[in-house]
C-alpha atoms as a PDB file:
ATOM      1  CA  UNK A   1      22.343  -6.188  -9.516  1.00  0.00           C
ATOM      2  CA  UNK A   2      19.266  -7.778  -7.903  1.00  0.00           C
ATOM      3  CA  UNK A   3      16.752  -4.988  -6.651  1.00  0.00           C
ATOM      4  CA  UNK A   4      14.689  -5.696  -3.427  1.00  0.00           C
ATOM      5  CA  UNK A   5      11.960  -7.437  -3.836  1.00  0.00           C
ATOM      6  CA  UNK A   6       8.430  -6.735  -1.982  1.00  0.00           C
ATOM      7  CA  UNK A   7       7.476 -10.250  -0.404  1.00  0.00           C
ATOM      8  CA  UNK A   8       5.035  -8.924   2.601  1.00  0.00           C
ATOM      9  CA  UNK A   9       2.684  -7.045   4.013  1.00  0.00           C
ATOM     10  CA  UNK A  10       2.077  -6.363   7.743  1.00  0.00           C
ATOM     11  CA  UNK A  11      -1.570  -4.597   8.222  1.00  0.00           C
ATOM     12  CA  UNK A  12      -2.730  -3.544  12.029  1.00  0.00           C
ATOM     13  CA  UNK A  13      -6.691  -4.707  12.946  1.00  0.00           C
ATOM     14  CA  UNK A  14      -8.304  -3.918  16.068  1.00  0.00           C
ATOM     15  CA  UNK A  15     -10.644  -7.291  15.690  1.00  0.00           C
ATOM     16  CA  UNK A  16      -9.157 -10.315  13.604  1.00  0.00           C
ATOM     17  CA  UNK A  17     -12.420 -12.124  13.222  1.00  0.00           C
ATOM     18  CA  UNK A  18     -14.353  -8.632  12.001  1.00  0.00           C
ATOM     19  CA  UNK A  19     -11.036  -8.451   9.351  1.00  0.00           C
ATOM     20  CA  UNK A  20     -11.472 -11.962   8.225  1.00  0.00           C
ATOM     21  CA  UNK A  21     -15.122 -11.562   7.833  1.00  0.00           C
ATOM     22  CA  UNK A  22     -14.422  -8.060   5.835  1.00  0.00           C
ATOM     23  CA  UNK A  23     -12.456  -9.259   3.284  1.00  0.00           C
ATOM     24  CA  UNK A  24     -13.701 -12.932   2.777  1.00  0.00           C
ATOM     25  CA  UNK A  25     -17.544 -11.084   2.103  1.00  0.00           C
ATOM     26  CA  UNK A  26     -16.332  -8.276   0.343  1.00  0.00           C
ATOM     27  CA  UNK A  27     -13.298  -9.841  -1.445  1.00  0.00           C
ATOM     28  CA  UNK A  28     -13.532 -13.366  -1.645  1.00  0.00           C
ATOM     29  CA  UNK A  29     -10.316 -13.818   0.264  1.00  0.00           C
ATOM     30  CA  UNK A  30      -9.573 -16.477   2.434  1.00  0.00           C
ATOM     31  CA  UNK A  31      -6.462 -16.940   5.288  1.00  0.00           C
ATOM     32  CA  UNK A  32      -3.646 -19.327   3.688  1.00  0.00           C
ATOM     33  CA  UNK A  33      -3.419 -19.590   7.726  1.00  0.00           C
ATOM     34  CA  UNK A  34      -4.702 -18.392  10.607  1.00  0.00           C
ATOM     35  CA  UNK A  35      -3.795 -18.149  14.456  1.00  0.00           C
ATOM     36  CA  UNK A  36      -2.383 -14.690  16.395  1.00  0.00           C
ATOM     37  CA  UNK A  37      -2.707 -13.614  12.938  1.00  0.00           C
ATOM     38  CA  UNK A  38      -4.049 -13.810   9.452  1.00  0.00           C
ATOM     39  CA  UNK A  39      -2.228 -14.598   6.724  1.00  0.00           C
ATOM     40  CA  UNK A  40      -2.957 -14.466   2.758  1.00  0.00           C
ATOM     41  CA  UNK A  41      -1.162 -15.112  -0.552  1.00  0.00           C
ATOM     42  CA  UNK A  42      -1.523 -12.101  -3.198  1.00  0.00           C
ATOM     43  CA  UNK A  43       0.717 -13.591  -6.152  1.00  0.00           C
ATOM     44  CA  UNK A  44       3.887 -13.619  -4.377  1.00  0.00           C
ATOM     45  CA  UNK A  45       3.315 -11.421  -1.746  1.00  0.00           C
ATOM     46  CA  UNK A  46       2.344 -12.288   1.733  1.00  0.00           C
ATOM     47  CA  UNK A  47      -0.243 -10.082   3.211  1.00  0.00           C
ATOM     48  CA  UNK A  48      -0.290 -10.808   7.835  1.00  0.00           C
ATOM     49  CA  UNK A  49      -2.839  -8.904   9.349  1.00  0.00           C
ATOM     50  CA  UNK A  50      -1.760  -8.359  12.974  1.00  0.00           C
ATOM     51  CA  UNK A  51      -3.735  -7.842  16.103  1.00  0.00           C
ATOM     52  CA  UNK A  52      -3.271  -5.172  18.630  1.00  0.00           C
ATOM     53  CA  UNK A  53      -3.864  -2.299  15.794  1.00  0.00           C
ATOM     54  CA  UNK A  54      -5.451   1.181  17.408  1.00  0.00           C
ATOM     55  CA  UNK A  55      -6.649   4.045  14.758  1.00  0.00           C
ATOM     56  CA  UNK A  56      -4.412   6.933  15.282  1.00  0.00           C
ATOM     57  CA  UNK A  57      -6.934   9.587  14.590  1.00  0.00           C
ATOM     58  CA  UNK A  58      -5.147  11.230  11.338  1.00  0.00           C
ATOM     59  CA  UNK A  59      -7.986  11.405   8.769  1.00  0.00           C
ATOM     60  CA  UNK A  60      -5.549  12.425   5.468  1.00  0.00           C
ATOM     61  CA  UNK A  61      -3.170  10.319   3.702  1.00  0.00           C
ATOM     62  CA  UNK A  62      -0.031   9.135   5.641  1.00  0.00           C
ATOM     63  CA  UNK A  63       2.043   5.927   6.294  1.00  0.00           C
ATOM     64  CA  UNK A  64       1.753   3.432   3.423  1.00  0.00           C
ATOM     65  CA  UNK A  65      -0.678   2.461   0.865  1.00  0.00           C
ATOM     66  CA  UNK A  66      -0.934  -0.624  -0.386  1.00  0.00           C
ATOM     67  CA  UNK A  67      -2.052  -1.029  -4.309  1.00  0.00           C
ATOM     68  CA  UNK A  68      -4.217  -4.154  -5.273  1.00  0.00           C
ATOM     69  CA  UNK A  69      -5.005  -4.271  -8.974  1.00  0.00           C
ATOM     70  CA  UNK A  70      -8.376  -4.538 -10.461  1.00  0.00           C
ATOM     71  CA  UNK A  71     -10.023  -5.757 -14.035  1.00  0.00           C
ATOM     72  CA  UNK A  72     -13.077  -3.506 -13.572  1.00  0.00           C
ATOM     73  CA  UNK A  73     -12.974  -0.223 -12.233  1.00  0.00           C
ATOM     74  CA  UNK A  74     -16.768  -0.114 -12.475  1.00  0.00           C
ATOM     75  CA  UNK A  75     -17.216  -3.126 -10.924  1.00  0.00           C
ATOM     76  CA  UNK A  76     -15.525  -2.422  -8.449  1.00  0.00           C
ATOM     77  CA  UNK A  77     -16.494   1.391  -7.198  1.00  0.00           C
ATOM     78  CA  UNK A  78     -20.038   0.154  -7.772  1.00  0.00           C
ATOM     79  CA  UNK A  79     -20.060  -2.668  -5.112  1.00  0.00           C
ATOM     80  CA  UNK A  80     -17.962  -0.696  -3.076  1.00  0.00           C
ATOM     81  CA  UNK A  81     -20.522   2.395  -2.523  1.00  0.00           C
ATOM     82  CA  UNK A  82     -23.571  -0.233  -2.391  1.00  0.00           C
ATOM     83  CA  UNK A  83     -21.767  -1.587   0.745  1.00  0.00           C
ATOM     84  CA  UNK A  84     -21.030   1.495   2.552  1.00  0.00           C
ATOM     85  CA  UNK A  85     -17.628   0.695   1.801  1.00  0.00           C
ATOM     86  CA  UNK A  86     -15.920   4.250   2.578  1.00  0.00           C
ATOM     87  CA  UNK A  87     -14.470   5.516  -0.368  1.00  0.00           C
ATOM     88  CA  UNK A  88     -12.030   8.723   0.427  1.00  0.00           C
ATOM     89  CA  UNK A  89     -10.465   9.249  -2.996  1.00  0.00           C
ATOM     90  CA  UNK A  90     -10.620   8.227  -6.835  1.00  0.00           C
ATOM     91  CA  UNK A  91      -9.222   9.634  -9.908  1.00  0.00           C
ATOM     92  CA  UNK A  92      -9.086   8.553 -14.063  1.00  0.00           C
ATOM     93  CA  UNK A  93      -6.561   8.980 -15.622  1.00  0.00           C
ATOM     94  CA  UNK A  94      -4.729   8.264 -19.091  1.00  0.00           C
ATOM     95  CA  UNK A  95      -4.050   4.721 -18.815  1.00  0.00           C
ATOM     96  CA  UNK A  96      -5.437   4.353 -15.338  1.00  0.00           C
ATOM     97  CA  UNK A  97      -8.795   4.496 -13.050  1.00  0.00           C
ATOM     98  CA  UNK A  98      -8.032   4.332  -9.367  1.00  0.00           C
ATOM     99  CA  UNK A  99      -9.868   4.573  -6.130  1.00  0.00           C
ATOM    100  CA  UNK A 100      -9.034   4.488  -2.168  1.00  0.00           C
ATOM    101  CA  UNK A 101     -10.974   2.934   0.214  1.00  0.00           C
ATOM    102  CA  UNK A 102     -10.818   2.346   4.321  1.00  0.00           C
ATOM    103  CA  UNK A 103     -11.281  -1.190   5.772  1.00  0.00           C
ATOM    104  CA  UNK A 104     -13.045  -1.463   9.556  1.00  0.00           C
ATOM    105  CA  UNK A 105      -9.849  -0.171  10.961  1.00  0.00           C
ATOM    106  CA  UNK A 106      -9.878   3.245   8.697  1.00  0.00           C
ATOM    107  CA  UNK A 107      -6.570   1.068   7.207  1.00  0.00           C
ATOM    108  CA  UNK A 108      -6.725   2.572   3.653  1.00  0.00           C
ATOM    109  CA  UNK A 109      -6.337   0.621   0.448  1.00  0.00           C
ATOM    110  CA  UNK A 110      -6.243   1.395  -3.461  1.00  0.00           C
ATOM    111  CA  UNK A 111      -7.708  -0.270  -6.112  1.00  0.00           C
ATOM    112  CA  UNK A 112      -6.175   0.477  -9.706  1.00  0.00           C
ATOM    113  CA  UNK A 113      -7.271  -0.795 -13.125  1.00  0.00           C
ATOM    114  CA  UNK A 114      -5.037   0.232 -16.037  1.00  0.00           C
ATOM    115  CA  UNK A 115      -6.271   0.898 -19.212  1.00  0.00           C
ATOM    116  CA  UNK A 116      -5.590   2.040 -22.491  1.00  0.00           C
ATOM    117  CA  UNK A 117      -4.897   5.401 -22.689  1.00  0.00           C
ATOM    118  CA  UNK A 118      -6.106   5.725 -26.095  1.00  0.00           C
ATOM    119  CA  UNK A 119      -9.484   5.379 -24.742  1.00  0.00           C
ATOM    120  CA  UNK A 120      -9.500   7.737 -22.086  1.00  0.00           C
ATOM    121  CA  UNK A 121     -12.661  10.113 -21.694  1.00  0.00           C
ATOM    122  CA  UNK A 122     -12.104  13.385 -19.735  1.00  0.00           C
ATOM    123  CA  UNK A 123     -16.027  14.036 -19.563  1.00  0.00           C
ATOM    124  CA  UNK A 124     -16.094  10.626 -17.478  1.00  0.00           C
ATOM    125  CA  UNK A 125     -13.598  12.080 -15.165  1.00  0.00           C
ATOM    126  CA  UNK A 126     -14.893  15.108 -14.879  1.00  0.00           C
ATOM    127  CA  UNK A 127     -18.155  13.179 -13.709  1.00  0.00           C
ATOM    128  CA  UNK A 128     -15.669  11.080 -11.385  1.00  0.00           C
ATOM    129  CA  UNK A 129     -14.642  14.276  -9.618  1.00  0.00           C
ATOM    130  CA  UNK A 130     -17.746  16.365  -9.297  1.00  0.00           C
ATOM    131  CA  UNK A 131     -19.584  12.859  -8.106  1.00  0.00           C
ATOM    132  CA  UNK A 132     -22.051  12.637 -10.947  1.00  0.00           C
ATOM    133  CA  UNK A 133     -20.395   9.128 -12.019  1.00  0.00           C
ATOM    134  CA  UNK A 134     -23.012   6.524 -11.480  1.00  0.00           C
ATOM    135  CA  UNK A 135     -22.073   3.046 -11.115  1.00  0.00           C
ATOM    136  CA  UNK A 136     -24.333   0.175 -10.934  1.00  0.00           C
ATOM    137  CA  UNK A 137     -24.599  -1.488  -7.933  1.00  0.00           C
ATOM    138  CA  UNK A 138     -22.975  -4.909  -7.815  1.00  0.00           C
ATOM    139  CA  UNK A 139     -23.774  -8.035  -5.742  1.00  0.00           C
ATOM    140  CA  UNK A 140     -20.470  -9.954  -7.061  1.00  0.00           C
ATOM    141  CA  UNK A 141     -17.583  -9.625  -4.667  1.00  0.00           C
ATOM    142  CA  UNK A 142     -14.608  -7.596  -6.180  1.00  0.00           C
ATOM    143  CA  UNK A 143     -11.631  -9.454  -7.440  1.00  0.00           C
ATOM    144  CA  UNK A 144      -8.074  -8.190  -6.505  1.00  0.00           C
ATOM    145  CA  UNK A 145      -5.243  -9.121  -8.992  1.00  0.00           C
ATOM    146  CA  UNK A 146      -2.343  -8.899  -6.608  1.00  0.00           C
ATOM    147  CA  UNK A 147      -0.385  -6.036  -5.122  1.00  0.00           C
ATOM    148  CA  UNK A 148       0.564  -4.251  -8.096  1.00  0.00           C
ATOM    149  CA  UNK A 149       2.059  -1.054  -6.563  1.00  0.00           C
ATOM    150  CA  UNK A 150       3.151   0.192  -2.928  1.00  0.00           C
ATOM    151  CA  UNK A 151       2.531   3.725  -2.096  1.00  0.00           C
ATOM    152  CA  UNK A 152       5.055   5.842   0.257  1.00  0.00           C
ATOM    153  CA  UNK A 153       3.697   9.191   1.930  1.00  0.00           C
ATOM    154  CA  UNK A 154       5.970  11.329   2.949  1.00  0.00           C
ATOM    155  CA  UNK A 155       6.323  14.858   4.012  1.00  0.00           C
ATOM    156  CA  UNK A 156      10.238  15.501   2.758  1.00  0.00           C
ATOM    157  CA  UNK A 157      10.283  14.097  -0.777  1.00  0.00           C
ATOM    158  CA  UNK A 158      13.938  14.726  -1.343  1.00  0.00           C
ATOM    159  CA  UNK A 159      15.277  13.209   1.968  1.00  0.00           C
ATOM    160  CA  UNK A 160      12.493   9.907   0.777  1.00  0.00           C
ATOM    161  CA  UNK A 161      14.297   9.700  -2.384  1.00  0.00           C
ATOM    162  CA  UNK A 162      17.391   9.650  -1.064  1.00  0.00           C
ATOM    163  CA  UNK A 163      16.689   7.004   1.700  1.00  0.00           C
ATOM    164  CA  UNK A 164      14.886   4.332  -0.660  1.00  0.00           C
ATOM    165  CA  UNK A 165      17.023   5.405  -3.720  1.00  0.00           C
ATOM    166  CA  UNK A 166      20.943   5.478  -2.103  1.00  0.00           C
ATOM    167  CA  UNK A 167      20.514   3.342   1.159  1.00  0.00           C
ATOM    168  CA  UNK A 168      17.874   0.530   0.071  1.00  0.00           C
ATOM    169  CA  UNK A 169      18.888   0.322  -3.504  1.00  0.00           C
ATOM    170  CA  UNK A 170      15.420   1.384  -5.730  1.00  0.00           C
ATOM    171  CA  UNK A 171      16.541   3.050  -8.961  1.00  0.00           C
ATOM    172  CA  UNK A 172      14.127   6.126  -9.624  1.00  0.00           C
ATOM    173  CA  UNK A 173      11.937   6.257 -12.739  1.00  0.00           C
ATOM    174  CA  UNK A 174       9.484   8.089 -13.785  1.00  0.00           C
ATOM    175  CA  UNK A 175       9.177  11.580 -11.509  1.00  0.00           C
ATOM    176  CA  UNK A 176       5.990  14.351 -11.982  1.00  0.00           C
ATOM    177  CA  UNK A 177       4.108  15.976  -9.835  1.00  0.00           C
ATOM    178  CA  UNK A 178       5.782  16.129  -6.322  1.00  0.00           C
ATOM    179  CA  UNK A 179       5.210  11.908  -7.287  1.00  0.00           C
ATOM    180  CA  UNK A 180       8.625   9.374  -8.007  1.00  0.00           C
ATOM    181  CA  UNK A 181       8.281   6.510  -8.703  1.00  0.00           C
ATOM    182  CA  UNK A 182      11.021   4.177  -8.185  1.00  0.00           C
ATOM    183  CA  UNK A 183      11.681   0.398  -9.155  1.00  0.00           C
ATOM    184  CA  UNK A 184      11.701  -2.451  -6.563  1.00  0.00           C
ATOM    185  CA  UNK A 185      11.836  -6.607  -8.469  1.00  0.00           C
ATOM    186  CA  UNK A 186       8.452  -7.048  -8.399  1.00  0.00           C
ATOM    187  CA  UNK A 187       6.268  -3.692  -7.574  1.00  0.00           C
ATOM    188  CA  UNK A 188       6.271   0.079  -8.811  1.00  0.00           C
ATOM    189  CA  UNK A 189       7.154   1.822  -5.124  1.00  0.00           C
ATOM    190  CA  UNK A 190       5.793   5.469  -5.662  1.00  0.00           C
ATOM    191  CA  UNK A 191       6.726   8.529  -2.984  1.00  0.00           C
ATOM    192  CA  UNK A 192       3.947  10.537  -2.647  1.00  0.00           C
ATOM    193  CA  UNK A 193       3.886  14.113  -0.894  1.00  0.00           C
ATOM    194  CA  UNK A 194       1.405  14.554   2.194  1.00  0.00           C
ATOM    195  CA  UNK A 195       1.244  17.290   4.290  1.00  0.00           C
ATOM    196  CA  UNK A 196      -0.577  15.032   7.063  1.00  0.00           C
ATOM    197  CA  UNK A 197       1.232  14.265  10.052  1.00  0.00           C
ATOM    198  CA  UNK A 198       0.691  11.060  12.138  1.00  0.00           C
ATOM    199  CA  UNK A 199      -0.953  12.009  15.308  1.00  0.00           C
ATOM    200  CA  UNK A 200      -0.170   8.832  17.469  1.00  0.00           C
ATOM    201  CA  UNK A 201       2.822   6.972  15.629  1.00  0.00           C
ATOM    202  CA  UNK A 202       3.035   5.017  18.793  1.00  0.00           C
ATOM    203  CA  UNK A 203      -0.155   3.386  18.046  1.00  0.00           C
ATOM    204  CA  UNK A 204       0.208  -0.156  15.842  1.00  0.00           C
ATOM    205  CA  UNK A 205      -1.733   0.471  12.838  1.00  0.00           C
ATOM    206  CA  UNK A 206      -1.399   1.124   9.013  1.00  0.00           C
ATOM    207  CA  UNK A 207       0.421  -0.978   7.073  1.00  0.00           C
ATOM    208  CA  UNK A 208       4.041  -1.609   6.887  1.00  0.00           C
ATOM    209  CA  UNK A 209       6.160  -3.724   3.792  1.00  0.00           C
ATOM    210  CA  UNK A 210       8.196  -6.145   4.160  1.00  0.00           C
ATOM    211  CA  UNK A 211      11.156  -6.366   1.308  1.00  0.00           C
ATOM    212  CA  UNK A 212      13.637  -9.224   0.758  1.00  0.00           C
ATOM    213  CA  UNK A 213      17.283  -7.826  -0.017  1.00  0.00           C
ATOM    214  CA  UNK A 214      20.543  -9.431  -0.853  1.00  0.00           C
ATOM    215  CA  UNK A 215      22.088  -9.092   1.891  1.00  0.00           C
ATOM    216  CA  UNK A 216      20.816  -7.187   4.779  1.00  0.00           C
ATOM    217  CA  UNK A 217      23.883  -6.886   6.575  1.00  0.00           C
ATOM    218  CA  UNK A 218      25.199  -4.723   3.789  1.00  0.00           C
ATOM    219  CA  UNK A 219      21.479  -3.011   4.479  1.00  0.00           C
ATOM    220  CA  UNK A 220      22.426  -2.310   8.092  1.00  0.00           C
ATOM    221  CA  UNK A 221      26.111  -0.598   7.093  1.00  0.00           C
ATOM    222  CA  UNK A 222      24.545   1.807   4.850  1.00  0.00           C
ATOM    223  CA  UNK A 223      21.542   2.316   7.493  1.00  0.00           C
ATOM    224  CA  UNK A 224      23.956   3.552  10.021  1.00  0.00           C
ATOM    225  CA  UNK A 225      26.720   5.360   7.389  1.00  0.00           C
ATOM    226  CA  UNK A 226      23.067   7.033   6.571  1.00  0.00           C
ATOM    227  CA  UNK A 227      22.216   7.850  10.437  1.00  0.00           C
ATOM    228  CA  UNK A 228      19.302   5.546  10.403  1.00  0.00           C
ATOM    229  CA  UNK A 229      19.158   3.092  13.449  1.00  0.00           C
ATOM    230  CA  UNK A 230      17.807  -0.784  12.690  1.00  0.00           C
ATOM    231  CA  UNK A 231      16.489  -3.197  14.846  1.00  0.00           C
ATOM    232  CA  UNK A 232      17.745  -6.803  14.243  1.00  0.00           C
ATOM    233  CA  UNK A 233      15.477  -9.807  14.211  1.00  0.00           C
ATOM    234  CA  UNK A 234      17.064 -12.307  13.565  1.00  0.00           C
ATOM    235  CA  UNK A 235      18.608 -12.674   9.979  1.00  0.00           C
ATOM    236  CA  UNK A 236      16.036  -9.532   8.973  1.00  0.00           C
ATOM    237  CA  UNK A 237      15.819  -5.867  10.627  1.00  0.00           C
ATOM    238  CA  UNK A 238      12.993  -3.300  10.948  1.00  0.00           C
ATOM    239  CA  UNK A 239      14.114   0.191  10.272  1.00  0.00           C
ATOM    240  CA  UNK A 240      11.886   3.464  10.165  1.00  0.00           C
ATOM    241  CA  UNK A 241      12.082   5.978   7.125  1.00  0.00           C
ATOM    242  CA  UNK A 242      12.154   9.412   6.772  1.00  0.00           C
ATOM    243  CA  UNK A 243       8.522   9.828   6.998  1.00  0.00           C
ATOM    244  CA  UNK A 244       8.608   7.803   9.933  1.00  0.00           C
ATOM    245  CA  UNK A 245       7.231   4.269   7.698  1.00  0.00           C
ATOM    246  CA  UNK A 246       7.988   1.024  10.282  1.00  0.00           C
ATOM    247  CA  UNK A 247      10.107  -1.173   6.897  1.00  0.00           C
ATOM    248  CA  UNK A 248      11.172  -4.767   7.835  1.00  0.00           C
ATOM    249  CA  UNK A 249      14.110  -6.309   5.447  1.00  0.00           C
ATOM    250  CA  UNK A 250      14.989  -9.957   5.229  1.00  0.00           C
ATOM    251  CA  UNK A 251      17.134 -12.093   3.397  1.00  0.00           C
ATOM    252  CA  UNK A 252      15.966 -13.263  -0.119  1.00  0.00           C
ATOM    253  CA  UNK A 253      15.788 -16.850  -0.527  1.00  0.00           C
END
């Protein structure tokens, strides 16, 4: 059985040249192509950011969240706060340090180092979480490994698991903590409870994946057998989730 496989990301920015500048300074990443929109290579995933995208004015956690890896945590919280780079959440953990930041557009992001768990120090995250961590300021850009995860919020966890796990084909794995975490090819996709609500879903913005299936018109019969309505373009379709997530599905190659 061949699982979907996470090939894209579609990201909403009010200003493509204020994006571009954002993430070339801060990032050292620079547009495989450019035109109506931007485009960059992560490892194999394909990252478009779109114009046209308006902030919807929910401040908590909602929609999805992409997950570049990092190779220092550090590094990378300390060059983020000597930028003014917002940072709205971070936690260390056994075998991981992790932080989320906002771009221009309040678009948020996570960075994620892994490391061993054998080495993990709960007096450094206690001094994480009560903001007595100090990190050196940095002047190096950071440096983003790829998309190593993809983040899900949603406010009906069972109904999620059901969508992603019996109509798109993800096989669960490891579940704790009102968080599953379920298998696409390429990319741990984790469903994460929220109790924020989207206050203008009509608004482009966010960030929405793109997955290559088998065959998406099998995709489309279980959609509908599930009561979920897609949207054809062309050989691919664009459905909503249960948490109301705008997915697009193509073919794989």
């Amino acid at each position: 059985m061949t699982l979907p496989r996470l090939v894209g990301l579609k990201t909403y920015v009010s200003d493509l040249a204020a994006a571009r500048e954002f993430w070339l300074r801060h990032f050292r990443l620079t547009p495989a192509a450019q035109g109506e929109a931007l485009r960059y290579l992560l490892g194999d995933v394909a990252w478009e950011q779109l114009p046209g995208g308006r902030f919807c004015g929910t401040r908590g956690p909602h929609g999805a969240l992409p997950v570049f890896g990092v190779d220092d945590f550090s590094h990378a919280r300390g060059y983020l706060l000597a930028h003014d780079i917002p940072i709205v959440f971070e936690e260390m953990v056994p075998g991981l340090n992790l932080l989320i930041f906002l771009d221009p557009d309040n678009n948020p992001f996570e960075l994620a180092q892994e490391t061993d768990p054998g080495d993990w120090d709960i007096a450094q995250r206690k001094a994480l979480r009560t903001k007595r961590r100090e990190d050196a300021p940095r002047a190096t850009p950071v440096h983003l490994l790829g998309v190593t995860e993809l983040t899900l919020y949603t406010h009906d966890i069972t109904t999620s698991v059901k969508f992603w796990r019996d109509v798109v084909g993800l096989p669960v794995g490891l579940s704790y903590f009102a968080h599953v975490h379920l298998a696409a090819e390429n990319v741990a996709v984790v469903l994460r409870t929220t109790r924020w609500r989207c206050k203008a879903p009509e608004h482009p913005h966010g960030t929405q994946p793109v997955f290559a299936v088998a065959d998406p018109d099998v995709l489309v019969a279980r959609l509908q057998d599930a009561g979920f309505r897609a949207e054809r373009r062309g050989a691919g379709l664009a459905v909503r989730d249960p948490a109301g997530i705008r997915c697009h599905f193509i073919p794989a190659e």
